[in-house]
PDB file of N, CA and C in Angstrom:
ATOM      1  N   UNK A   1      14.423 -29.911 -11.005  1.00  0.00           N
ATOM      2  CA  UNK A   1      15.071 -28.829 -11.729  1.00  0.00           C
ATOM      3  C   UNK A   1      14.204 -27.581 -11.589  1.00  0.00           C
ATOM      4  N   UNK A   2      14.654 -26.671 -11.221  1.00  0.00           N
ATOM      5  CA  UNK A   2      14.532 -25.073 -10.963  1.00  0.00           C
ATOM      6  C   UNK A   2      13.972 -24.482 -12.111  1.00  0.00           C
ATOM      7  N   UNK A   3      13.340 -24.013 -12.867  1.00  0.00           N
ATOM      8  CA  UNK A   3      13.450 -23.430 -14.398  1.00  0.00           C
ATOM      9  C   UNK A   3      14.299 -21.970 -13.834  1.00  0.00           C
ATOM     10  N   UNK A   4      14.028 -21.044 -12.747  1.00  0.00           N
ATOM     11  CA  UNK A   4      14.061 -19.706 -12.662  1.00  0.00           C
ATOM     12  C   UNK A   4      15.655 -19.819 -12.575  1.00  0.00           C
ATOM     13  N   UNK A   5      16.399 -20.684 -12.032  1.00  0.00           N
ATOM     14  CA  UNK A   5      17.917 -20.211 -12.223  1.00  0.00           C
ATOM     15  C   UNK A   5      18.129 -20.432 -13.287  1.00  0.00           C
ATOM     16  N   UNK A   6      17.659 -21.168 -14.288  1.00  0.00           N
ATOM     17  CA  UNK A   6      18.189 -21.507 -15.355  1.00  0.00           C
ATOM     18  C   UNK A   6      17.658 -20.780 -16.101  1.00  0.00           C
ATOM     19  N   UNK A   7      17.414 -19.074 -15.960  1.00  0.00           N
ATOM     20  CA  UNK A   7      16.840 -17.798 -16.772  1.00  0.00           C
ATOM     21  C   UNK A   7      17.902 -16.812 -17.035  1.00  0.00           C
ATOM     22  N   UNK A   8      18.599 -16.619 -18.553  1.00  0.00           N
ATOM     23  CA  UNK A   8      20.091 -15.787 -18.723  1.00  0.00           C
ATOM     24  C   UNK A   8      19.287 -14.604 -19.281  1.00  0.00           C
ATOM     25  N   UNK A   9      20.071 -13.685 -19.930  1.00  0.00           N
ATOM     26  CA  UNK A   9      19.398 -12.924 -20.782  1.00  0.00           C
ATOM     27  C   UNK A   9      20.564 -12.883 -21.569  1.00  0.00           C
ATOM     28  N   UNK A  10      20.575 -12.764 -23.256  1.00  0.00           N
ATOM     29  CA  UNK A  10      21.357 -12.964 -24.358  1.00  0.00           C
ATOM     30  C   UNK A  10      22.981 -12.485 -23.412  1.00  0.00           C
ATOM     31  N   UNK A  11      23.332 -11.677 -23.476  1.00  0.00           N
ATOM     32  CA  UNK A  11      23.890 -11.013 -22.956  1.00  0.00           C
ATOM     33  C   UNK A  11      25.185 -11.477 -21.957  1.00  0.00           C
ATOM     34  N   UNK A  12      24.330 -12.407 -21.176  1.00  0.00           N
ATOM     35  CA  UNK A  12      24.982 -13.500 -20.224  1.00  0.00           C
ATOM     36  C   UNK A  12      25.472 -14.420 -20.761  1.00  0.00           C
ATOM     37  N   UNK A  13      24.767 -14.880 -22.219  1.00  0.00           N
ATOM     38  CA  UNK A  13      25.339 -15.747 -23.237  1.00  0.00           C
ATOM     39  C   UNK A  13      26.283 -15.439 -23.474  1.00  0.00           C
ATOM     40  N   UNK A  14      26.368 -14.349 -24.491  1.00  0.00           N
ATOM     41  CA  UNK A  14      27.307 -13.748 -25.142  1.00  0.00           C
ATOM     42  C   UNK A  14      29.131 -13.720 -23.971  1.00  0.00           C
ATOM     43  N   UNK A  15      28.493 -13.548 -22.838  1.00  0.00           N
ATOM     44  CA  UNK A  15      29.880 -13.252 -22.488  1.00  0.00           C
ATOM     45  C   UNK A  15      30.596 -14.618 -21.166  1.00  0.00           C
ATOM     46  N   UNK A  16      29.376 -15.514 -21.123  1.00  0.00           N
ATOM     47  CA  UNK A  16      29.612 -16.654 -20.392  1.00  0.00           C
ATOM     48  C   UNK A  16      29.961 -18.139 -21.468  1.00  0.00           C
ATOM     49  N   UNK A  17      29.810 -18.205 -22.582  1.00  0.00           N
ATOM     50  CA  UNK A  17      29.476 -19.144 -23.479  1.00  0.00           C
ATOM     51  C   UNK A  17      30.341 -20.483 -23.061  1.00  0.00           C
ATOM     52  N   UNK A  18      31.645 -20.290 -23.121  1.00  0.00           N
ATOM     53  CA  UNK A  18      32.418 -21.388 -22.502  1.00  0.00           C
ATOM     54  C   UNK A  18      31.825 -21.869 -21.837  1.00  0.00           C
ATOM     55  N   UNK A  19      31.432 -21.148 -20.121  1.00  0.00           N
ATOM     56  CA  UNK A  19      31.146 -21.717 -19.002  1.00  0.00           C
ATOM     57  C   UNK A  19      29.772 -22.775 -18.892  1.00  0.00           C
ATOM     58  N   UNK A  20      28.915 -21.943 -20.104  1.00  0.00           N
ATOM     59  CA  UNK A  20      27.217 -22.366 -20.025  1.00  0.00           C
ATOM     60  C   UNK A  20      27.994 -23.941 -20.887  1.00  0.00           C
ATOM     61  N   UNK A  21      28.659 -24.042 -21.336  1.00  0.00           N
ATOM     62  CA  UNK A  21      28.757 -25.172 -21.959  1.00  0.00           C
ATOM     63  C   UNK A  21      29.516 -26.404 -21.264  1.00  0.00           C
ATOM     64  N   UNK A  22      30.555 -25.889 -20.359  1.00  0.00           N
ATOM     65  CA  UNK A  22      31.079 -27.062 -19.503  1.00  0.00           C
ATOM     66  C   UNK A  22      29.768 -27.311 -18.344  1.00  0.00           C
ATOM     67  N   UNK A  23      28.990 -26.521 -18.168  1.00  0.00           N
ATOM     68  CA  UNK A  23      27.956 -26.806 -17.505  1.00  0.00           C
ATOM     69  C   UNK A  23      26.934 -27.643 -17.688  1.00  0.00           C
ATOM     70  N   UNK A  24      26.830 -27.662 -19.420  1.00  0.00           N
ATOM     71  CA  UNK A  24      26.148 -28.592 -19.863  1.00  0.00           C
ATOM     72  C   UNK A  24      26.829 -30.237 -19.896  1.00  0.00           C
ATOM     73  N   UNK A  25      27.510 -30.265 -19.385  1.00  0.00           N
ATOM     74  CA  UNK A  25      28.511 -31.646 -19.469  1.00  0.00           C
ATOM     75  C   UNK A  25      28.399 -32.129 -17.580  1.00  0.00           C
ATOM     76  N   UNK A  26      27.931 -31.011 -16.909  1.00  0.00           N
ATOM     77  CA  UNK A  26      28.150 -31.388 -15.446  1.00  0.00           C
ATOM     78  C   UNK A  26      26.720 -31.805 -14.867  1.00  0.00           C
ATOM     79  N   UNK A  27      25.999 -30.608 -15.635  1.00  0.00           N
ATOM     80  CA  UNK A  27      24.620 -31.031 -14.972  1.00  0.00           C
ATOM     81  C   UNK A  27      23.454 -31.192 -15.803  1.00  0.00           C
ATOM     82  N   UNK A  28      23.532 -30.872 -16.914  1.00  0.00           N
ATOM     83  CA  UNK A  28      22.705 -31.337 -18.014  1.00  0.00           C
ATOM     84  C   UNK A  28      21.533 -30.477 -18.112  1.00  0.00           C
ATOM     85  N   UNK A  29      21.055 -29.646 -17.362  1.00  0.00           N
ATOM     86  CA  UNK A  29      19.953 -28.795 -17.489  1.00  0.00           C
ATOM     87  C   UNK A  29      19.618 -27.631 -18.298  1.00  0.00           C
ATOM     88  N   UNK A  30      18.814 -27.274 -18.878  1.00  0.00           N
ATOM     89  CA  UNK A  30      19.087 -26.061 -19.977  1.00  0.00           C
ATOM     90  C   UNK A  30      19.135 -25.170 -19.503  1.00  0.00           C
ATOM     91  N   UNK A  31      19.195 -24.076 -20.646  1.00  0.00           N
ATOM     92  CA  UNK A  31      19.271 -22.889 -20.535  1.00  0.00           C
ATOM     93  C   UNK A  31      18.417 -22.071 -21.035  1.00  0.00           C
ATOM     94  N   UNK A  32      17.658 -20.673 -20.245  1.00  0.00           N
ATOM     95  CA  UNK A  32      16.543 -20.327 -20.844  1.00  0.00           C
ATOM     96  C   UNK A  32      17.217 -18.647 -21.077  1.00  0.00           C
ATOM     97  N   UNK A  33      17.021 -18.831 -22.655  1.00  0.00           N
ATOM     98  CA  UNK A  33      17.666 -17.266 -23.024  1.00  0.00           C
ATOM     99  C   UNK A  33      16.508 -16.204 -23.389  1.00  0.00           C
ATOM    100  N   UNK A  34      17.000 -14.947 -22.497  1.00  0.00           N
ATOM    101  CA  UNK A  34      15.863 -13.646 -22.769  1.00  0.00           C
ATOM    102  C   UNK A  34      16.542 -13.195 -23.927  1.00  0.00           C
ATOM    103  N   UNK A  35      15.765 -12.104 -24.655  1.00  0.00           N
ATOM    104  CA  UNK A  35      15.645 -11.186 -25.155  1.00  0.00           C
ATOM    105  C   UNK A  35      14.797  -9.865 -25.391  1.00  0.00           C
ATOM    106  N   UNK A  36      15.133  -8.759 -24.739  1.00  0.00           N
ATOM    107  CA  UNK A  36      14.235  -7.839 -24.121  1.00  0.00           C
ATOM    108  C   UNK A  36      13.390  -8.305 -23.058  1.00  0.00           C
ATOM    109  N   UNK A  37      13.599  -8.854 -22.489  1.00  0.00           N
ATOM    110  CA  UNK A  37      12.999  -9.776 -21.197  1.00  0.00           C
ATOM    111  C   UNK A  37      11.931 -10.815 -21.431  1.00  0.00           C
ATOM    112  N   UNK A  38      11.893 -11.257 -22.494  1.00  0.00           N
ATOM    113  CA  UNK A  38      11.040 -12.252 -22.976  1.00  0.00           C
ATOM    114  C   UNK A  38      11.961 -13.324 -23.568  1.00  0.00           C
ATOM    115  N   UNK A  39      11.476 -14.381 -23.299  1.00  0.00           N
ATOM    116  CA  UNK A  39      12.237 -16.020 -23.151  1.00  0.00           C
ATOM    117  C   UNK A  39      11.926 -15.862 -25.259  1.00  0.00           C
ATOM    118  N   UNK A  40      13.504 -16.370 -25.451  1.00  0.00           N
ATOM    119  CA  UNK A  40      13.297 -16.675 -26.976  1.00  0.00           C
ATOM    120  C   UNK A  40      13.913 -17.939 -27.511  1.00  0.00           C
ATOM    121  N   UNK A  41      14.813 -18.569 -26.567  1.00  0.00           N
ATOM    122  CA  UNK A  41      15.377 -20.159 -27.011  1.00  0.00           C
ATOM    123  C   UNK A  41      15.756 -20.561 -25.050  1.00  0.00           C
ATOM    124  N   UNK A  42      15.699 -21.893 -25.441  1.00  0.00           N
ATOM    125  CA  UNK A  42      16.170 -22.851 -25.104  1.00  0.00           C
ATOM    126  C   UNK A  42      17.521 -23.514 -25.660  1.00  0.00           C
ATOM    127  N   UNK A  43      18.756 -23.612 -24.339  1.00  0.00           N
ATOM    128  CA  UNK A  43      20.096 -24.392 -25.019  1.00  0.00           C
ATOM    129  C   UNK A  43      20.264 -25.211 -24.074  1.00  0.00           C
ATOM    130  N   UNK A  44      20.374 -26.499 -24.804  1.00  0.00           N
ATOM    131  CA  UNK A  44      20.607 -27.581 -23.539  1.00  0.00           C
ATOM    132  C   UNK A  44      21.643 -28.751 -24.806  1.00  0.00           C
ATOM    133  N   UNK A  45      22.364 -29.607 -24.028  1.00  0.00           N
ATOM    134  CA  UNK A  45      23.109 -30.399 -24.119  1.00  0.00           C
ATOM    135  C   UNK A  45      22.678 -31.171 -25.230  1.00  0.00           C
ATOM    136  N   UNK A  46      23.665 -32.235 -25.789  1.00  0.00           N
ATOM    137  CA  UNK A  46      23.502 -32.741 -27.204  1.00  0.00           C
ATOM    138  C   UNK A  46      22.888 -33.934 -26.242  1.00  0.00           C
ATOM    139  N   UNK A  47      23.521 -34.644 -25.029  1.00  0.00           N
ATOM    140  CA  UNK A  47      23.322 -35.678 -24.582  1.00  0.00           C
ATOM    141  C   UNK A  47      21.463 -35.670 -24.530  1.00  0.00           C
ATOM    142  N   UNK A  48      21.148 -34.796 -23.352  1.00  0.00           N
ATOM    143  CA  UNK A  48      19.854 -34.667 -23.194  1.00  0.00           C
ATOM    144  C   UNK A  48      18.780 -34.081 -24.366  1.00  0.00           C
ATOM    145  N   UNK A  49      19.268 -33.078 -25.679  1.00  0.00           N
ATOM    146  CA  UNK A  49      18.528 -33.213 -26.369  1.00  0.00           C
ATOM    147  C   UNK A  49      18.246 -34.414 -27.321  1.00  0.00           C
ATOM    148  N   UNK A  50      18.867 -35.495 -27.708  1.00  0.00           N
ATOM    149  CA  UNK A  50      19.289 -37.013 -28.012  1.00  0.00           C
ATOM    150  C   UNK A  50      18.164 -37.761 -27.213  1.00  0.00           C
ATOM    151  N   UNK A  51      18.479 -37.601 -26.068  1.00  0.00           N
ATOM    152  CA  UNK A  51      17.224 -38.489 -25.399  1.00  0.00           C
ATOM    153  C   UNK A  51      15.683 -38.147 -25.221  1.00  0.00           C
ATOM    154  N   UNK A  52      15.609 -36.437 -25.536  1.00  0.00           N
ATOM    155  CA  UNK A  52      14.301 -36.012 -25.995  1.00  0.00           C
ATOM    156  C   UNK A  52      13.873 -36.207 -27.018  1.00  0.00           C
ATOM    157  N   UNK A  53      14.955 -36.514 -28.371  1.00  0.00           N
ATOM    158  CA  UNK A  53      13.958 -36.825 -29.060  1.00  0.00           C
ATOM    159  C   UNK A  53      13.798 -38.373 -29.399  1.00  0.00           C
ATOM    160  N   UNK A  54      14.905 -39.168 -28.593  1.00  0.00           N
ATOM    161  CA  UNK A  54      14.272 -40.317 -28.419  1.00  0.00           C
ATOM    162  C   UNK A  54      13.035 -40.954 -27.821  1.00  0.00           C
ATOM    163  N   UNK A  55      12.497 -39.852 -26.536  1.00  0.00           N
ATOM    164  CA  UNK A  55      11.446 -40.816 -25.901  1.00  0.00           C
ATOM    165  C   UNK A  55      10.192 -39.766 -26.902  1.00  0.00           C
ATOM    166  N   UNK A  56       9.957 -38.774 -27.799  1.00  0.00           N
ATOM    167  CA  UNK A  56       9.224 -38.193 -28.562  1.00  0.00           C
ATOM    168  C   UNK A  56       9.055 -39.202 -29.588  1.00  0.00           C
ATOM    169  N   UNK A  57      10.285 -40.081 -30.084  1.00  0.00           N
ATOM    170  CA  UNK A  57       9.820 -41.124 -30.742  1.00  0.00           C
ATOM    171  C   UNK A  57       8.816 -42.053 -30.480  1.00  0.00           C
ATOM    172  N   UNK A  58       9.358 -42.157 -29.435  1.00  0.00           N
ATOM    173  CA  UNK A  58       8.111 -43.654 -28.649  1.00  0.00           C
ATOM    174  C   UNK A  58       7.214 -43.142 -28.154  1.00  0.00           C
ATOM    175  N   UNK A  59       7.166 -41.939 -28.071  1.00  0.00           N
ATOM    176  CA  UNK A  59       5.737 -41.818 -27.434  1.00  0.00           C
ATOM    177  C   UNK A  59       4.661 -41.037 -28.932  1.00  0.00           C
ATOM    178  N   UNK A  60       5.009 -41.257 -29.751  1.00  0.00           N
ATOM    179  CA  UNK A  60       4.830 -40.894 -31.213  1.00  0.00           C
ATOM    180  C   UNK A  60       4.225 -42.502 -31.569  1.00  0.00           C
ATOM    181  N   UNK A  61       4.868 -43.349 -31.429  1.00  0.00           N
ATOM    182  CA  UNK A  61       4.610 -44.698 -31.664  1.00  0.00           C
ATOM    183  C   UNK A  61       3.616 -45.357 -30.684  1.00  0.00           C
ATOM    184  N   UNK A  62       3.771 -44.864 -29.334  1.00  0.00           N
ATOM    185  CA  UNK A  62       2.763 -45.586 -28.889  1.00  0.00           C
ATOM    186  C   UNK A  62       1.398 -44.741 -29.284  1.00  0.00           C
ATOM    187  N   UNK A  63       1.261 -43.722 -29.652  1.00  0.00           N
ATOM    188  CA  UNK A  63       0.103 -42.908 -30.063  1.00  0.00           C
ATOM    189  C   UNK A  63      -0.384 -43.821 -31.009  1.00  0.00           C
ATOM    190  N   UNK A  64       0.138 -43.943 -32.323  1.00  0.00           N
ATOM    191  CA  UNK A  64      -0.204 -44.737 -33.235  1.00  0.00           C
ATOM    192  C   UNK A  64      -0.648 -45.752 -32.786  1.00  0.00           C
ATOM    193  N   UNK A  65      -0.037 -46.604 -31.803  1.00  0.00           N
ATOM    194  CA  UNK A  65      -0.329 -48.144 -31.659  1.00  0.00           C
ATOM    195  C   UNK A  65      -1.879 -47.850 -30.650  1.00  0.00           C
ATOM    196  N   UNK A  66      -1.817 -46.965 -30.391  1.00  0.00           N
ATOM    197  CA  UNK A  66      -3.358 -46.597 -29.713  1.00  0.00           C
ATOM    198  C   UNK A  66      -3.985 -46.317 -30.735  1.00  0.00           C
ATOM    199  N   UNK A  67      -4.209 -45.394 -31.458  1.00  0.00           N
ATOM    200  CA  UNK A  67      -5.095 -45.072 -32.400  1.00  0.00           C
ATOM    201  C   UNK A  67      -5.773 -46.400 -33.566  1.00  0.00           C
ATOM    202  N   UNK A  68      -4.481 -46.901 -33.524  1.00  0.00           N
ATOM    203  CA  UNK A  68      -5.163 -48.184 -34.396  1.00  0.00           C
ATOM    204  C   UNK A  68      -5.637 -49.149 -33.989  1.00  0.00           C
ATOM    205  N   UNK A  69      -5.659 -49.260 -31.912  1.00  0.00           N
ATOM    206  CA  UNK A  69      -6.192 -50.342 -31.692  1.00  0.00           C
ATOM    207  C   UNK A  69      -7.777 -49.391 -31.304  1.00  0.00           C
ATOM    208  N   UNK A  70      -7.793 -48.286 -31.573  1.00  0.00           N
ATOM    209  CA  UNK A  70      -8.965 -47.465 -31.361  1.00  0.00           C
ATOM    210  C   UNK A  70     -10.196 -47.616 -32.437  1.00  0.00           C
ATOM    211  N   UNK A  71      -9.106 -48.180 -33.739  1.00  0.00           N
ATOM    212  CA  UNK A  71      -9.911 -48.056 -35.009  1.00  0.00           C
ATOM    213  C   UNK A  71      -9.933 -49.834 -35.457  1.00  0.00           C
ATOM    214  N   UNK A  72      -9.674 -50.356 -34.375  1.00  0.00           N
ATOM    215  CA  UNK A  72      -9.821 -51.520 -34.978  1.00  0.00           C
ATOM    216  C   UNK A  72      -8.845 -52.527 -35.943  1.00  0.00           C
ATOM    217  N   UNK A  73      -7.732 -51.945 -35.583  1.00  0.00           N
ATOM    218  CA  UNK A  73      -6.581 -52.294 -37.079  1.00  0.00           C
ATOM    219  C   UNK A  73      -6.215 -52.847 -36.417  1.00  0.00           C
ATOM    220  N   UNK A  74      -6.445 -54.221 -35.483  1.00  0.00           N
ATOM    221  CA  UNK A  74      -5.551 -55.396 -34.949  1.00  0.00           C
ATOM    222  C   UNK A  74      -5.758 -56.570 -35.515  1.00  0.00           C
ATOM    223  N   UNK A  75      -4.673 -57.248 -35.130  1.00  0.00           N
ATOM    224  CA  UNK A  75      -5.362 -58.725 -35.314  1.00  0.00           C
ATOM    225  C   UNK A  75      -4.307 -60.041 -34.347  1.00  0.00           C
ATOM    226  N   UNK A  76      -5.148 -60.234 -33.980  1.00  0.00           N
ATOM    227  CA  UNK A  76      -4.458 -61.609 -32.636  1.00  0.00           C
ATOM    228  C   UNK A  76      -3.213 -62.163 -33.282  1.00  0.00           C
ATOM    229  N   UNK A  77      -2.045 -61.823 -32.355  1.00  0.00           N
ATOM    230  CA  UNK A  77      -0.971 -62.315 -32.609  1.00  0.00           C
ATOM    231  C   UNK A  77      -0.929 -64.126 -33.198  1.00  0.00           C
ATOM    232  N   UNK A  78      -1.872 -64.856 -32.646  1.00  0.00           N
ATOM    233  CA  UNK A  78      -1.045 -66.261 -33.248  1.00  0.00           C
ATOM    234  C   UNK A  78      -2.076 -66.343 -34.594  1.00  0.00           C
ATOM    235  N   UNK A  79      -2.463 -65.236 -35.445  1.00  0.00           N
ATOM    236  CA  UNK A  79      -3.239 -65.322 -36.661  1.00  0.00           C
ATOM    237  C   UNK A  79      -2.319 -64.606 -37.426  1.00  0.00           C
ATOM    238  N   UNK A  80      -1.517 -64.074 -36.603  1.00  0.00           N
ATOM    239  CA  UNK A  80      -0.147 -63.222 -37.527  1.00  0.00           C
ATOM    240  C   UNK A  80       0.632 -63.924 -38.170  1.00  0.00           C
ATOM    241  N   UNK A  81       1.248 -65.004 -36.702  1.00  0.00           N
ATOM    242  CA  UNK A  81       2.075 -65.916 -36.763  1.00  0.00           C
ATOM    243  C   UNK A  81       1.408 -66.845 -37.975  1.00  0.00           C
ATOM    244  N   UNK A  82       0.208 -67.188 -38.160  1.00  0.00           N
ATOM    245  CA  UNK A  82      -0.175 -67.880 -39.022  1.00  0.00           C
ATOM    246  C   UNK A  82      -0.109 -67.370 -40.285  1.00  0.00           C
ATOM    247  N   UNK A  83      -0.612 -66.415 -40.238  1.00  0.00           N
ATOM    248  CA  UNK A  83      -0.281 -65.335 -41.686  1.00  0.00           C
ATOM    249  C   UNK A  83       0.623 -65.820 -42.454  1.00  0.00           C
ATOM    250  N   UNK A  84       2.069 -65.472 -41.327  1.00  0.00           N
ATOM    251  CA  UNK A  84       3.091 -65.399 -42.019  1.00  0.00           C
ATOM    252  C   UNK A  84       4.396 -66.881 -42.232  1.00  0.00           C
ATOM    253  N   UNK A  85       3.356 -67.759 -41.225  1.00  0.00           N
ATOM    254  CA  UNK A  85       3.825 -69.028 -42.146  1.00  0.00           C
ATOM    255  C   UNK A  85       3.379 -69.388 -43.183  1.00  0.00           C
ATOM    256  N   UNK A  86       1.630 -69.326 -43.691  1.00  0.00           N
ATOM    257  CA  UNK A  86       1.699 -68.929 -44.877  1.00  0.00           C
ATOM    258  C   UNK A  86       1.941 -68.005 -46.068  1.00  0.00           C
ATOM    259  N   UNK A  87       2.989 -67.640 -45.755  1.00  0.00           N
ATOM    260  CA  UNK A  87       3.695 -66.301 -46.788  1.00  0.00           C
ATOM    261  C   UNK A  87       2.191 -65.540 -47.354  1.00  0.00           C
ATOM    262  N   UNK A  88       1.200 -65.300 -46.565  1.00  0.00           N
ATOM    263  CA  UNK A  88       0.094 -63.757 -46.462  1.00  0.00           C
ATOM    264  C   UNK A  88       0.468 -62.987 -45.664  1.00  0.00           C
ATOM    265  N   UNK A  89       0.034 -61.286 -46.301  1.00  0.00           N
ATOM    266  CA  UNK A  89       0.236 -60.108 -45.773  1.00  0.00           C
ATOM    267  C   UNK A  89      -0.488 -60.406 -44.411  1.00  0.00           C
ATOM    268  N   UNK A  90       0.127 -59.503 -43.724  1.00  0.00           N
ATOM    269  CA  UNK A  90      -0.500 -59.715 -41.975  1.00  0.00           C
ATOM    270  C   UNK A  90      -1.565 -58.630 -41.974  1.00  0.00           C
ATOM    271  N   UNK A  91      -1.687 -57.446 -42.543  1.00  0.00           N
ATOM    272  CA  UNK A  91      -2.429 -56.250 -42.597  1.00  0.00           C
ATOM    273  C   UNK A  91      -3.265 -56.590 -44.060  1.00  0.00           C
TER     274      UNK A  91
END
């Protein structure tokens, strides 16, 4: 993906809006809107913003799951499993 074609200025919005939007259904790439020639939003698709903030999830989660094996907050899966056949907290 190009970023520089995908550079409007408000303007182009304003009078393309339909089109920028069946576009978002064909090719999924955003849109980078000026104002006074400086970039002020980003518009992109429900589909692809959905899946950004899905993989922001997981990669949110795997942070965590690093940090705590950084700090020591594990404990060997078949001591879990044991844990929790004896109805004890695993943490």
């Amino acid at each position: 993906m190009k970023l520089s074609n995908q550079i409007k200025p408000i303007s182009y919005l304003k009078a393309h809006a339909a089109e920028i939007i069946r576009n978002f259904e064909e090719n999924g790439e955003p849109l980078i809107i000026t104002q006074n020639g400086e970039a002020k939003v980003i518009i992109q698709g429900i589909d692809t913003y959905e899946q950004t903030q899905e993989t922001m999830a997981l990669l949110k989660i795997l942070a965590l799951g690093n940090r705590q094996i950084e700090e020591g907050k594990v404990i060997l899966a078949a001591d879990a499993v044991k844990r929790l056949r004896e109805g004890r907290e695993i943490i």
